[in-house]
C-alpha atoms as a PDB file:
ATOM      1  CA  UNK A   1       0.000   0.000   0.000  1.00  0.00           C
ATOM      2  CA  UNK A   2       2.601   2.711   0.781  1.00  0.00           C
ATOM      3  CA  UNK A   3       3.868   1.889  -2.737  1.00  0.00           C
ATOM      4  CA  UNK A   4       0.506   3.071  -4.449  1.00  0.00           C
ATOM      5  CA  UNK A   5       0.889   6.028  -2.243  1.00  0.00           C
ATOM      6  CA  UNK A   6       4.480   6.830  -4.125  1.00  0.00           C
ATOM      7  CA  UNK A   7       2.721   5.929  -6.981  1.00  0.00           C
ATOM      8  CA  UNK A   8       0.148   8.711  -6.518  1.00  0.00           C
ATOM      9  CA  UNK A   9       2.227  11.240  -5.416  1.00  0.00           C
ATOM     10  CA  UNK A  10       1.545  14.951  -7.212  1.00  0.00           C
ATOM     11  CA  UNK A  11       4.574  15.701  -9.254  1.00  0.00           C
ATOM     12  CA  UNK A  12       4.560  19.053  -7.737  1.00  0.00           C
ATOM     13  CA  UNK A  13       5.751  16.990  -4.398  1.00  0.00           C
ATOM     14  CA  UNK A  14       9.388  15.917  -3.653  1.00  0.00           C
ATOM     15  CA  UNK A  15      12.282  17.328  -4.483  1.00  0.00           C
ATOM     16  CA  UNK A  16      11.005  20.617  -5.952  1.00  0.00           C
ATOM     17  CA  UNK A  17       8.767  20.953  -3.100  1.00  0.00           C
ATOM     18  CA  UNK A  18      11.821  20.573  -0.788  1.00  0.00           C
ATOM     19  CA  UNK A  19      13.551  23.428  -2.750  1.00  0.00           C
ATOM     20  CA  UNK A  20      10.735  25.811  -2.054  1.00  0.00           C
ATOM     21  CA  UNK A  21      10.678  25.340   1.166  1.00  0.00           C
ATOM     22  CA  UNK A  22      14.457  25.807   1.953  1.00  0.00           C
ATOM     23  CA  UNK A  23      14.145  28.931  -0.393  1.00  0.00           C
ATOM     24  CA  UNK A  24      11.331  29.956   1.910  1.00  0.00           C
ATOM     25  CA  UNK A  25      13.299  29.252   5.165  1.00  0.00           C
ATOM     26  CA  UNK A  26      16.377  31.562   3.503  1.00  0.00           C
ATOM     27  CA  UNK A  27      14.328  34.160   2.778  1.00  0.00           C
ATOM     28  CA  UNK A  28      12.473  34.085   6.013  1.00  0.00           C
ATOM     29  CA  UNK A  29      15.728  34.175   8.335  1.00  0.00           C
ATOM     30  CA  UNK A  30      16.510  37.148   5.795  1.00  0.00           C
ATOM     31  CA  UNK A  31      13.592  39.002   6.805  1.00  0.00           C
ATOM     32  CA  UNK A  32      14.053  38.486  10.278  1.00  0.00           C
ATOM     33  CA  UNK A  33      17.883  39.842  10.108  1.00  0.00           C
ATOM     34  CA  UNK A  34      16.829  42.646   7.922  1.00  0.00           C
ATOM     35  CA  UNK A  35      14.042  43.824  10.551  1.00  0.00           C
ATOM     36  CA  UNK A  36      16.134  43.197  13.488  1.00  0.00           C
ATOM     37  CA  UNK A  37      18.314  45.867  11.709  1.00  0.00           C
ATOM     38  CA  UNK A  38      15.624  48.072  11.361  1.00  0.00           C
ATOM     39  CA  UNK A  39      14.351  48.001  14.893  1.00  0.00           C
ATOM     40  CA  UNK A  40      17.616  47.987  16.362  1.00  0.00           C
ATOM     41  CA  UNK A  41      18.860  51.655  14.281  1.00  0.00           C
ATOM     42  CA  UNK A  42      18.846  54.768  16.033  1.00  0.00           C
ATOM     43  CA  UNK A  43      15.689  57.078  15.806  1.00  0.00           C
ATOM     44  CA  UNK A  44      17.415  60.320  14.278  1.00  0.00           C
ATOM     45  CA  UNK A  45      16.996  63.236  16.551  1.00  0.00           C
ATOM     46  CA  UNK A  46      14.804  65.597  14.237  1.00  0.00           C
ATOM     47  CA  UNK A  47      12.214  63.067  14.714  1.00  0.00           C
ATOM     48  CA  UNK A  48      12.591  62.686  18.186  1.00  0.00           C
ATOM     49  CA  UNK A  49      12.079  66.539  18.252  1.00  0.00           C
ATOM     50  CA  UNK A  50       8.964  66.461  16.327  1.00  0.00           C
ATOM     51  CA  UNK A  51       7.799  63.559  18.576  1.00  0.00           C
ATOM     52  CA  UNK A  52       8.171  66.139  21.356  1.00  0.00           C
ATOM     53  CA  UNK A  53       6.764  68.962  19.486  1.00  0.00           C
ATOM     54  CA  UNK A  54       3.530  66.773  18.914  1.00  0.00           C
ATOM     55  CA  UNK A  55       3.375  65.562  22.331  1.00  0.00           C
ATOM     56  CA  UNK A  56       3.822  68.978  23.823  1.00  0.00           C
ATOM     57  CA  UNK A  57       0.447  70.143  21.116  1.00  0.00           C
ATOM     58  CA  UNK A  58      -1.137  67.634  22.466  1.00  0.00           C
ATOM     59  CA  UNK A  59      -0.711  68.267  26.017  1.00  0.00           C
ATOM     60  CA  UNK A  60      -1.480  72.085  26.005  1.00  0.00           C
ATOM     61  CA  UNK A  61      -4.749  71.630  23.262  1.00  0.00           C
ATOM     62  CA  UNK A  62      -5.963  68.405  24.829  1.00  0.00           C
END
C-alpha cells in the first residue's frame, strides 16, 4: 500500500517541493535579520524633536 501512495504522489511533491521550502526558510531568516536591523537603528533626533513637538500640542490643546 505505501507503494501506491508513491505511486500517486503529485509531481509538484518531492524534491522541488523541498527546494521551495528551503528557499522559503532563507528568505524568512533574511527578513528576520533585515528587521532586526531596522528596529535595532537609532531614531534620528529631528524626529525625536517632532515627537516632542507633537506631544507637547497635544498636552497644552488636549
Amino acid at each position: 500500500m505505501a507503494k501506491d501512495k508513491e505511486m500517486r504522489r503529485k509531481p509538484d511533491e518531492g524534491p522541488a517541493l523541498e527546494e521551495a521550502r528551503l528557499r522559503q526558510q532563507a528568505i524568512g531568516v533574511k527578513l528576520r535579520h533585515l528587521f532586526d536591523e531596522v528596529v535595532n537603528e537609532p531614531v534620528p533626533d529631528e524626529f525625536l524633536d517632532i515627537l516632542r513637538r507633537a506631544d507637547d500640542r497635544r498636552g497644552d490643546g488636549a
